[in-house]
Protein backbone atom coordinates (compact mmCIF):
# COMPACT_ATOMS: atom_id res chain seq x y z
CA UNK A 1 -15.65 -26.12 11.18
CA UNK A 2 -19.02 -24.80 11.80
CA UNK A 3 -20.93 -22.78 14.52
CA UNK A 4 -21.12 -24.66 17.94
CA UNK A 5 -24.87 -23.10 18.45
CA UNK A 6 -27.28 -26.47 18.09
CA UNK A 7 -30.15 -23.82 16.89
CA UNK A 8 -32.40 -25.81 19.67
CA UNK A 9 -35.62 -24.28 19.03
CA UNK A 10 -34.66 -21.51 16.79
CA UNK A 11 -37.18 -23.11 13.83
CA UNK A 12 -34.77 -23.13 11.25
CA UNK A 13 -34.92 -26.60 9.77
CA UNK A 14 -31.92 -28.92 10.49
CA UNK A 15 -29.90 -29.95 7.61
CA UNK A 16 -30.16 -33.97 7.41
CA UNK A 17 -28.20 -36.38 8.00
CA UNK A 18 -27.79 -40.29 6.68
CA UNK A 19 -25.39 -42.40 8.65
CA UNK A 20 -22.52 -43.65 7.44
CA UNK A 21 -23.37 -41.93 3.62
CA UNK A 22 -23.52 -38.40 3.25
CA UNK A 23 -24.84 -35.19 4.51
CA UNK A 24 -28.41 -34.78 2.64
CA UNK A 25 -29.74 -31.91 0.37
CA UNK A 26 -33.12 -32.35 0.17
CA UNK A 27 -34.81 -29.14 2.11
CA UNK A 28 -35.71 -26.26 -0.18
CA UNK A 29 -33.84 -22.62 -0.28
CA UNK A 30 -34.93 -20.58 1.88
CA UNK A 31 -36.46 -17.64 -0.21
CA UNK A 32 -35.17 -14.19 -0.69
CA UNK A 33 -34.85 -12.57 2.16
CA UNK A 34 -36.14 -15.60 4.23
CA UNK A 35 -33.32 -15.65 6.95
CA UNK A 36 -32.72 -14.01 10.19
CA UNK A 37 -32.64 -10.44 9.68
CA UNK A 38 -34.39 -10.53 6.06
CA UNK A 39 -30.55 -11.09 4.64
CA UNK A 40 -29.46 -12.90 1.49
CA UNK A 41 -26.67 -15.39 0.81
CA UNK A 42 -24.94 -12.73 -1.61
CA UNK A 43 -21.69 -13.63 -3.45
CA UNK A 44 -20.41 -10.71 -1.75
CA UNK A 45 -20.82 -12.76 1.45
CA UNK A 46 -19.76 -15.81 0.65
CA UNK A 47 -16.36 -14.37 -0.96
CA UNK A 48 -15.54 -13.04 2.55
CA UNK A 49 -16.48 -16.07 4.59
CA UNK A 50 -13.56 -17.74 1.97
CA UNK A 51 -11.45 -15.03 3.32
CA UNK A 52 -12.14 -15.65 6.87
CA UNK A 53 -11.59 -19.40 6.19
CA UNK A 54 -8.62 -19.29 3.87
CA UNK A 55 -6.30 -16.68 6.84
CA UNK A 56 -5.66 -19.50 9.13
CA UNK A 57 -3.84 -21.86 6.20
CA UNK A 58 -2.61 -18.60 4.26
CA UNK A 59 -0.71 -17.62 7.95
CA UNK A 60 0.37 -20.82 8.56
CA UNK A 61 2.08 -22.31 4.91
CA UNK A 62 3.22 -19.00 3.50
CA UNK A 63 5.84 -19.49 7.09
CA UNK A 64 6.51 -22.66 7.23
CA UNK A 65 8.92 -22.61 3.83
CA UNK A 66 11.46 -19.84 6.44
CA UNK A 67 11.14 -22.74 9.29
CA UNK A 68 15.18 -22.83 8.83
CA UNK A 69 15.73 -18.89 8.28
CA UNK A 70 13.86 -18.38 11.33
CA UNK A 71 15.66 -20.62 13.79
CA UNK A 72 18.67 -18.80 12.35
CA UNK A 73 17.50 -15.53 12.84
CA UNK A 74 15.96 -16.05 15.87
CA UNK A 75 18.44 -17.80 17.07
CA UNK A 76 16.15 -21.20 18.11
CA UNK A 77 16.08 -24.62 17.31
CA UNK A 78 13.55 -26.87 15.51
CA UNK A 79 11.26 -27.22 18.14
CA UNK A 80 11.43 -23.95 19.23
CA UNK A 81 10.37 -22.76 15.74
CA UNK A 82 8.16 -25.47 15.50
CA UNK A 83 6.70 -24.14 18.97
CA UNK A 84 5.38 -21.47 17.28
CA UNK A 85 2.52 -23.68 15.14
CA UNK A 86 1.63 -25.32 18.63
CA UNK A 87 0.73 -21.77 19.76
CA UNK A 88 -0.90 -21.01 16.73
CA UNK A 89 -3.06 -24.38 16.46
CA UNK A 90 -3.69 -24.31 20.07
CA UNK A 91 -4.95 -20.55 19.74
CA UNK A 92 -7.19 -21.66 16.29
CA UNK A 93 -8.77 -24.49 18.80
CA UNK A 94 -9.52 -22.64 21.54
CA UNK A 95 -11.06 -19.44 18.96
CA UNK A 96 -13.00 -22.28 17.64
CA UNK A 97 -14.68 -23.12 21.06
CA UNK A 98 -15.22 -19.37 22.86
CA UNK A 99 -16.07 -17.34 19.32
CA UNK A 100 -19.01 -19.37 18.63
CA UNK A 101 -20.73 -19.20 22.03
CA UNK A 102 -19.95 -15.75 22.34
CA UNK A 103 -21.20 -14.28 19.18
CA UNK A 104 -24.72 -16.39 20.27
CA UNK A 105 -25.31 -13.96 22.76
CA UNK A 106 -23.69 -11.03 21.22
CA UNK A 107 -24.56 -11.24 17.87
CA UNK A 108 -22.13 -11.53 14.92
CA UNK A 109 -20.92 -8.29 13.31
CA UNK A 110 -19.31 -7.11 15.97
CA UNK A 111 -17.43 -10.04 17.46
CA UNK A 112 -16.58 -10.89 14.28
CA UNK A 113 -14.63 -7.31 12.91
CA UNK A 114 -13.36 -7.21 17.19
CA UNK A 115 -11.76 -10.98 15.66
CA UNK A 116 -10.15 -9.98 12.71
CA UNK A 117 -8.46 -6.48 14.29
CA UNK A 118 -6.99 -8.37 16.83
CA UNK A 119 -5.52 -10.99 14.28
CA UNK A 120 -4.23 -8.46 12.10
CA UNK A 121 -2.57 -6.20 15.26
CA UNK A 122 -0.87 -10.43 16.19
CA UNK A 123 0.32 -10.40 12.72
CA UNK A 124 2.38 -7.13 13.17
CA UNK A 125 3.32 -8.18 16.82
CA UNK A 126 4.87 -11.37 14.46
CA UNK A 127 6.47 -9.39 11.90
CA UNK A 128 8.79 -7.19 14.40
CA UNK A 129 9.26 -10.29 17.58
CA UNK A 130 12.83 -9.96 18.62
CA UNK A 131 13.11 -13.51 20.28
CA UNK A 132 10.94 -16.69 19.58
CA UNK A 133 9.18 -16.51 22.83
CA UNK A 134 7.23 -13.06 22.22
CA UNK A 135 7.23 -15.22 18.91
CA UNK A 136 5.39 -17.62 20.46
CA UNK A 137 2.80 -15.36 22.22
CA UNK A 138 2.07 -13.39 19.04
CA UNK A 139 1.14 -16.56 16.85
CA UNK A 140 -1.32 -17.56 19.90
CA UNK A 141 -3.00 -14.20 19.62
CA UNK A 142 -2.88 -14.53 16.10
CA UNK A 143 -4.41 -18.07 16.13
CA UNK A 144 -7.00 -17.30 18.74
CA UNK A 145 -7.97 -14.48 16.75
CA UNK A 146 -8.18 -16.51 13.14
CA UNK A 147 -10.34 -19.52 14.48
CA UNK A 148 -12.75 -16.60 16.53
CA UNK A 149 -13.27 -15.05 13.14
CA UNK A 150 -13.43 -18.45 10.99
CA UNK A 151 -16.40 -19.89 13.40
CA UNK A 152 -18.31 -16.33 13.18
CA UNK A 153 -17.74 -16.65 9.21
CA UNK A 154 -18.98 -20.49 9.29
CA UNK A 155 -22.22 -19.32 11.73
CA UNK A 156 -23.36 -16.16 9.54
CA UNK A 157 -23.36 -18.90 6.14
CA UNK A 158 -25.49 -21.06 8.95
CA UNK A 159 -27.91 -18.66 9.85
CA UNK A 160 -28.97 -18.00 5.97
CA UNK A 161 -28.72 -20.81 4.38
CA UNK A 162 -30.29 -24.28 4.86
CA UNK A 163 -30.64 -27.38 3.04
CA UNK A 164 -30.16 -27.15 -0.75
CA UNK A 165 -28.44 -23.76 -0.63
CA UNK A 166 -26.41 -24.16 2.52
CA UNK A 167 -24.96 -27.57 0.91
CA UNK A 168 -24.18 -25.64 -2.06
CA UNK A 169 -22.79 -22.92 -0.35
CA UNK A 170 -20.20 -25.21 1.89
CA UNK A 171 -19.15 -26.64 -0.35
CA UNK A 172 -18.16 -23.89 -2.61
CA UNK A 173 -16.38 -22.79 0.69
CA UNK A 174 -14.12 -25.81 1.08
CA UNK A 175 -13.68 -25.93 -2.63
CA UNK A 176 -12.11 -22.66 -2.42
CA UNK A 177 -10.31 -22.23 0.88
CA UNK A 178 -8.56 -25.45 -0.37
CA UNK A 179 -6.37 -23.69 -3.00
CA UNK A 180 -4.85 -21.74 0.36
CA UNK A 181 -2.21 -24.28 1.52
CA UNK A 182 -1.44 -24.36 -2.62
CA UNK A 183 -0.97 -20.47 -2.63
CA UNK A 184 0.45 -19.94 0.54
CA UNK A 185 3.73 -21.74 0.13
CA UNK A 186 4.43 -20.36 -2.96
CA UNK A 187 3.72 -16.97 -2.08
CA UNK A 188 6.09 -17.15 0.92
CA UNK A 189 8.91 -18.52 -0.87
CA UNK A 190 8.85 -15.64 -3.75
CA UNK A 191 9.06 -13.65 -0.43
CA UNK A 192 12.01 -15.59 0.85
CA UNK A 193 13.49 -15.18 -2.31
CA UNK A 194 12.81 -10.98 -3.09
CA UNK A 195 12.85 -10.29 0.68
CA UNK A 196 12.89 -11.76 4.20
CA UNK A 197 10.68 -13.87 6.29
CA UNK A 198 9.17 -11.22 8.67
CA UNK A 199 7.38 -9.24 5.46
CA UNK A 200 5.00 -12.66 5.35
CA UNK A 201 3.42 -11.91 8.48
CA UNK A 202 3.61 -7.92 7.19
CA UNK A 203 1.41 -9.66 4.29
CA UNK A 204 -1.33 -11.21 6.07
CA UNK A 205 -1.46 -8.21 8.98
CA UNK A 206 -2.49 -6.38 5.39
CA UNK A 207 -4.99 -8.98 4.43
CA UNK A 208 -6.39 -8.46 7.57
CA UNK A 209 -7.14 -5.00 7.14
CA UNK A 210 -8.72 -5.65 3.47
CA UNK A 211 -10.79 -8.89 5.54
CA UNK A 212 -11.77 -5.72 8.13
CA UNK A 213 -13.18 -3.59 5.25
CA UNK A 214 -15.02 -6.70 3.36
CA UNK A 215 -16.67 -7.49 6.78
CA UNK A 216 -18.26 -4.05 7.44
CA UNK A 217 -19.12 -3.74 3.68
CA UNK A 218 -20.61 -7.34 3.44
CA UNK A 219 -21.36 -8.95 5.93
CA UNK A 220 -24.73 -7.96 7.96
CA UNK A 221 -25.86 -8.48 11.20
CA UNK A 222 -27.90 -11.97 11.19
CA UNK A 223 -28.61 -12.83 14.14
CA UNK A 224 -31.07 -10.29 15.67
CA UNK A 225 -31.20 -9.50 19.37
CA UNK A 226 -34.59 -11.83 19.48
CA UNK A 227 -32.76 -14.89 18.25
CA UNK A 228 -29.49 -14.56 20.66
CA UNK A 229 -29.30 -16.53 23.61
CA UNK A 230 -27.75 -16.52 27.13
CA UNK A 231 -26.53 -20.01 27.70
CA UNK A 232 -22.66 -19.46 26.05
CA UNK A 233 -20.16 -21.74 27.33
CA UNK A 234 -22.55 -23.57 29.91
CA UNK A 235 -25.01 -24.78 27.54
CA UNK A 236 -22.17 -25.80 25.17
CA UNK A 237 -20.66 -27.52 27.98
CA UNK A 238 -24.06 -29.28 28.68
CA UNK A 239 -23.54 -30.44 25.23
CA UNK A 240 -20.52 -31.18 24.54
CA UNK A 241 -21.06 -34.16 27.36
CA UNK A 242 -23.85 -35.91 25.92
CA UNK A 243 -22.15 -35.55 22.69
CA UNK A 244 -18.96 -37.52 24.39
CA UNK A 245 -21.21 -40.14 25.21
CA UNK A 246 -21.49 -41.24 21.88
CA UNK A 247 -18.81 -44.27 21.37
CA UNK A 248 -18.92 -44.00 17.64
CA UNK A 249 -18.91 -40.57 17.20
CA UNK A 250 -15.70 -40.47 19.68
CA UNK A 251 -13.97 -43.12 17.61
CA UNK A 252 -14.72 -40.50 14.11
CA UNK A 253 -13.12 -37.84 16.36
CA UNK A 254 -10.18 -40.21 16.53
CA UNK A 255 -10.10 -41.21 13.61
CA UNK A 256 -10.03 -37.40 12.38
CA UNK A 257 -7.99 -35.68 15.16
CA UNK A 258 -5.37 -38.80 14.49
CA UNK A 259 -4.84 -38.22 11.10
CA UNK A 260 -4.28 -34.61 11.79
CA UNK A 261 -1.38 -34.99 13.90
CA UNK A 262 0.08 -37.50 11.09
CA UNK A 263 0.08 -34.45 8.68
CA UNK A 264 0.75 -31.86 10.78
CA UNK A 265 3.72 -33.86 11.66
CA UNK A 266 4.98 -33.43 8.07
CA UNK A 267 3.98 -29.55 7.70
CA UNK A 268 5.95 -29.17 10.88
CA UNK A 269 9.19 -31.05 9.67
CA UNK A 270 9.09 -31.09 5.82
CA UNK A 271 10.93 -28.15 5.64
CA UNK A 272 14.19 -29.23 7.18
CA UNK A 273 13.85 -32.78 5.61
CA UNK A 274 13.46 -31.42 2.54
CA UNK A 275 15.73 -28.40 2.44
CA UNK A 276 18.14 -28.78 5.42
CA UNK A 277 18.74 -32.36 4.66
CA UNK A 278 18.31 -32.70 0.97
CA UNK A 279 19.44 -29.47 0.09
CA UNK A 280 15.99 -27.91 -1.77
CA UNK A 281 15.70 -24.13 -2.17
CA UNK A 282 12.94 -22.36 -1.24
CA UNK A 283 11.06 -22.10 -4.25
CA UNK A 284 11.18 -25.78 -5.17
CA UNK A 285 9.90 -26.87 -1.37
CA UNK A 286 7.00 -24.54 -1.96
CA UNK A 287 6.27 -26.22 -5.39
CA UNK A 288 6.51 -29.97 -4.05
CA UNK A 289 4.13 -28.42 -0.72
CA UNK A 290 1.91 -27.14 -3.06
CA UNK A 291 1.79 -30.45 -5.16
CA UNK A 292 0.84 -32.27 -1.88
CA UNK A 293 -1.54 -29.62 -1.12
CA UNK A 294 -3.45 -30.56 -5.10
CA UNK A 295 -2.97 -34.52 -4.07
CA UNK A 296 -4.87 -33.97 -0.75
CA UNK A 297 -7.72 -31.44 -2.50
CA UNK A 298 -8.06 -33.55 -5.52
CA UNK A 299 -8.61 -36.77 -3.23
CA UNK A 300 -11.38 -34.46 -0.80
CA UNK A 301 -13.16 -34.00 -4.52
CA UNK A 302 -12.75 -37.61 -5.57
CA UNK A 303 -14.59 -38.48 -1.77
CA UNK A 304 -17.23 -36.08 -2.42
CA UNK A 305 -17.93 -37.93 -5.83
CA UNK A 306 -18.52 -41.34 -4.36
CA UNK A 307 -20.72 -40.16 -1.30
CA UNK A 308 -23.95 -41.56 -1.82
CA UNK A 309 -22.07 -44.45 -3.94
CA UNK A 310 -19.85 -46.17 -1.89
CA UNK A 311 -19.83 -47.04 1.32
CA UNK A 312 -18.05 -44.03 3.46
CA UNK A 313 -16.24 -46.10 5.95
CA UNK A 314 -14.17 -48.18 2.99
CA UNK A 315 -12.93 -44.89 1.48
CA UNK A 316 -11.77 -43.39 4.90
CA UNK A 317 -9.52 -46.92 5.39
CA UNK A 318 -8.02 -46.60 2.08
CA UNK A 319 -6.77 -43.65 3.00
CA UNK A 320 -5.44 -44.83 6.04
CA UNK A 321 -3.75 -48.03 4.98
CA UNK A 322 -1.74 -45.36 2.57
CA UNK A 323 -0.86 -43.36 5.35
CA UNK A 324 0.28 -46.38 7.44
CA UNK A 325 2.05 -47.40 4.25
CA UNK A 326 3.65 -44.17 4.02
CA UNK A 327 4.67 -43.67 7.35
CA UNK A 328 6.35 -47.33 7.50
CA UNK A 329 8.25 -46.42 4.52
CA UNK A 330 9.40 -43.13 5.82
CA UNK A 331 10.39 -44.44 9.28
CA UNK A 332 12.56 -47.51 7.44
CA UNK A 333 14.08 -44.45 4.67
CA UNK A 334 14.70 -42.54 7.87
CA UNK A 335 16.56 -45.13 10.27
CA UNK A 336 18.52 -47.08 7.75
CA UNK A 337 18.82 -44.79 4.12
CA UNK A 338 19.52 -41.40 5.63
CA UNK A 339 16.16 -40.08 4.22
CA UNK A 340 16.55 -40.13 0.52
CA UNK A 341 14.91 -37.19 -1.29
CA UNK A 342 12.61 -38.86 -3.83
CA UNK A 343 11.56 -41.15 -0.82
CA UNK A 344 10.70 -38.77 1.16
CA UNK A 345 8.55 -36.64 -1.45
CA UNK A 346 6.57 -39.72 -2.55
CA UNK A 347 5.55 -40.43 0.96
CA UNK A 348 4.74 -36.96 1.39
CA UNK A 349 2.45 -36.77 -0.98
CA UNK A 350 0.72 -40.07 -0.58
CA UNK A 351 0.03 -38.80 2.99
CA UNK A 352 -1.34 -35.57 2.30
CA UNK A 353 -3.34 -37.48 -0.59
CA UNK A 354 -4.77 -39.95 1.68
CA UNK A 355 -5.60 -37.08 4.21
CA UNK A 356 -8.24 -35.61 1.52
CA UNK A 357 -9.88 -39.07 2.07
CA UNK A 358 -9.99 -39.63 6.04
CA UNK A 359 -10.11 -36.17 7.36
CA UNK A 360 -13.71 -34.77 5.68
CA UNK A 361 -14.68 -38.20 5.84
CA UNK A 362 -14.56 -38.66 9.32
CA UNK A 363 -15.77 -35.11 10.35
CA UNK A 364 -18.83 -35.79 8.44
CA UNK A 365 -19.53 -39.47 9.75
CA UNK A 366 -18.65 -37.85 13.43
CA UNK A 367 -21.57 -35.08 12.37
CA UNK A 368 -23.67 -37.96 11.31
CA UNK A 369 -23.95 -39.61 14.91
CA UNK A 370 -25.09 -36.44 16.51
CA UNK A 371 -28.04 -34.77 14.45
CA UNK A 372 -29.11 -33.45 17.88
CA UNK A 373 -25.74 -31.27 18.23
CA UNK A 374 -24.40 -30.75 14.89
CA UNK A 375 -23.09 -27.54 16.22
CA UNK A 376 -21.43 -28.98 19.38
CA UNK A 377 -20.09 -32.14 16.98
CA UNK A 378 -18.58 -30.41 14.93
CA UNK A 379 -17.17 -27.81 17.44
CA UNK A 380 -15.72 -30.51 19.54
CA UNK A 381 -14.01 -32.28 16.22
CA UNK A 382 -12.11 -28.73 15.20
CA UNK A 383 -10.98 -28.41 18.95
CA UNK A 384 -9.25 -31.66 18.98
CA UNK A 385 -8.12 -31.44 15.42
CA UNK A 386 -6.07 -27.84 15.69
CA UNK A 387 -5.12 -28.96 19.59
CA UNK A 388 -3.63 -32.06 17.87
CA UNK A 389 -1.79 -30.47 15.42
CA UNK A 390 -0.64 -28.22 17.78
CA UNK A 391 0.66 -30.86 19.60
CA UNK A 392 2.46 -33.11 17.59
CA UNK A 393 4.41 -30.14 16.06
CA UNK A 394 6.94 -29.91 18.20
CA UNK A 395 6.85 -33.56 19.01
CA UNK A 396 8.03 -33.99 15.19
CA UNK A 397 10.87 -32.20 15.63
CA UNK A 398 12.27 -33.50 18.46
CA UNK A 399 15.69 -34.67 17.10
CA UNK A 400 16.69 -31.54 15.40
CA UNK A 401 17.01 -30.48 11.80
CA UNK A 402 19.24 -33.94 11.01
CA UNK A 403 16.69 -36.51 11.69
CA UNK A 404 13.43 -37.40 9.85
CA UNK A 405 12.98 -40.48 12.75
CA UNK A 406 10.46 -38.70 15.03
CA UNK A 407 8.25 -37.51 12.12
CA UNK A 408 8.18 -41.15 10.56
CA UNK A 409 6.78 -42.46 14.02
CA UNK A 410 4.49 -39.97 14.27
CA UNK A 411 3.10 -40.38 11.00
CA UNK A 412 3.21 -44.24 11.84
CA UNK A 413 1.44 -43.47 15.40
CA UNK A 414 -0.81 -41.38 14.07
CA UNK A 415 -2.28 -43.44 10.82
CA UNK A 416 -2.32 -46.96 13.35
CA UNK A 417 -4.62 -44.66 15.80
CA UNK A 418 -6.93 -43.40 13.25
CA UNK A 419 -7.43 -47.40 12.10
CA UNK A 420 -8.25 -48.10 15.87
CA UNK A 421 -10.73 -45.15 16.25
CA UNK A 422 -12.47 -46.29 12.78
CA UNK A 423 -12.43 -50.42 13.56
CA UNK A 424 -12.92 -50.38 16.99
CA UNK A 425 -14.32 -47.31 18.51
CA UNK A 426 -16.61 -46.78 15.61
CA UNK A 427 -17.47 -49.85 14.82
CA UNK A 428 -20.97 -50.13 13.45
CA UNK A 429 -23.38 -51.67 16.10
CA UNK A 430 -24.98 -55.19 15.40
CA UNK A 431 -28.39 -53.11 13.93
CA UNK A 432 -26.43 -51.13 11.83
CA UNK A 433 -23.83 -52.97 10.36
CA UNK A 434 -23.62 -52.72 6.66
């Protein structure tokens, strides 16, 4: 997810873009000390951004293994609990969209340190809720708070870098933030098992202060007073309808936002399918989570190898027919075998696996069909990703903690949708077909 400013007229040189291949890396570093504000791309810098980038999975997976504890506790059922990544993933969507236009006209620092305060105060209001509706509001406020300060993160690396470096640099971001939905379900089931659910949230309300401390100490203010504009939300808005004009670049966001309801429909569920269901502890949930986690990261790495050398459109339908494939096989363990364990982890992990191949995929072929509003693009594609997540999560768990049948349509739904948005909505036009 990147900054929804366009940099219209700013003079910092767009990154390019190739259809339908890769992002390119063929501008120059800037030079020491080149960027807005004469500030460098220090390691410093980019180690926090990481942080800013990894909270949002870290909050969300180191919960998700105490899905059943906390409908106990709390005294809800699987939706309810499940209610509670809606208002999260709707909050990280709508961060996503305000934070960026905001810190345009009021710079970054500040906005950004305001951000990660306010997540960290949410965190606490998590750790003590009595009831699952305050809940509820806290992991909005926590949410909104996450994506404001991932956005800001993404737009400082933005306003340093281009080209060369800021390929580089994004990609050592990803690389990294994607060992966070490894770590985070393992850390919160050694909580689960040495304490109870609510310290988790105590956890990342502390990694927010740390993130609070990092900011001030490294990250500088880079976009100076002469650079920031007035337009905010209008502008965007402006934008963000041309950009919907686009057929093919609203079939990518389909294609994307799809396939993130499919998996979000198993991070939602997989806890009582695995655990309530087929009796795994803890420990060994977080352990076949973090597996899946590996499968999808080692597939994004596997993508990134064969841009430039394959065709980009035939590696994002392999990954759906295996989700389809997955999802078919889940729904028919589901309805007729009572959801048999090894089933269930095998299809598990060929979805996540086949996420790593559609979901950067299809954000970067969406990116590719609007050079003119990367920004906007790419702003637009996180919105309906997290709101999509959000979504489906309590869709998934619509027929309790018994029942894997919603999840398996979902995942069904979601992979035949993605297809449609890639071979229909995006289908390349007669000039361009390869």
């Amino acid at each position: 997810m990147t900054d929804v400013t366009d940099h219209a007229g700013t003079g910092v040189p767009h990154l390019g873009y190739c259809p339908d291949c890769e992002y390119l890396s063929d501008q120059p570093a800037p030079e020491d000390g080149a960027g807005p504000g004469h500030a460098r791309v220090s390691a410093a810098l980019v180690a926090t951004v990481v942080f800013l980038t990894a909270i949002a999975p870290l909050a969300t997976d180191m919960y998700v293994p105490a899905f059943p504890r906390v409908a106990r506790d709390l005294g809800a059922g699987a939706t309810q609990v499940q209610l509670t990544l809606t208002t999260f993933f709707v909050g990280m969507a709508l961060g996503q969209l305000v934070g960026g236009p905001v810190s345009d006209q009021r710079g970054r620092r500040v906005p950004l340190v305001a951000a990660v305060v306010v997540m960290s105060l949410a965190s606490v209001a998590c750790a003590l809720a009595p009831s699952i509706g305050v809940m509820m509001a806290a992991r909005l406020v926590q949410g909104f708070a996450g994506g404001w300060a991932m956005v800001i993160g993404r737009a400082v690396i933005i306003d340093l870098a281009t080209g060369a470096q800021l390929v580089r640099v994004l990609n050592v971001i990803a690389a990294v933030g994607g060992l966070a939905p490894i770590v985070g379900p393992l850390l919160g089931a050694v909580i689960l098992q040495l304490s109870h659910w609510r310290v988790s949230f105590w956890v990342v309300a502390g990694l927010g202060v740390v993130m609070a401390v990092a900011v001030l100490v490294a990250v500088p203010e880079t976009l100076p007073p002469d650079q920031r504009h007035g337009g905010g939300l209008r502008t965007f808005a402006r934008a963000g309808r041309e950009v919907l004009r686009n057929r093919r670049y609203v079939g990518y966001l389909v294609v994307a936002g799809s396939a993130m309801g499919a998996l979000f429909a198993y991070v939602a569920t997989s806890a009582f399918v695995l655990q309530s269901m087929n009796g795994l502890s803890p420990i060994a949930y977080s352990v076949d989570f973090a597996a899946n986690a590996g499968g999808m990261t080692v597939a994004a790495l596997v993508a990134a190898r064969l841009a430039g050398r394959v065709p980009t459109r035939p590696v994002i339908l392999v990954g759906q027919v295996a989700a389809l494939l997955a999802g078919v096989a889940m729904l028919v363990g589901a309805i007729w075998f009572d959801t048999p364990l090894l089933l269930a982890m095998v299809c598990f992990f060929v979805l996540m696996t086949a996420q790593g191949l559609i979901g950067p995929n299809g954000g970067a072929l969406a990116a590719a069909e609007v050079p003119e509003h990367p920004g906007t693009g790419s702003a637009l594609l996180g919105f309906v990703q997290w709101v999509a997540a959000g979504t489906i999560a309590p869709l998934a768990g619509l027929g309790g903690e018994d029942t894997a049948v919603p999840m398996a349509v979902i995942m069904v739904l979601g992979a035949a949708a993605s297809m449609i948005g890639l071979l229909v909505l995006a289908r390349p036009s007669a000039e361009n077909a390869h």
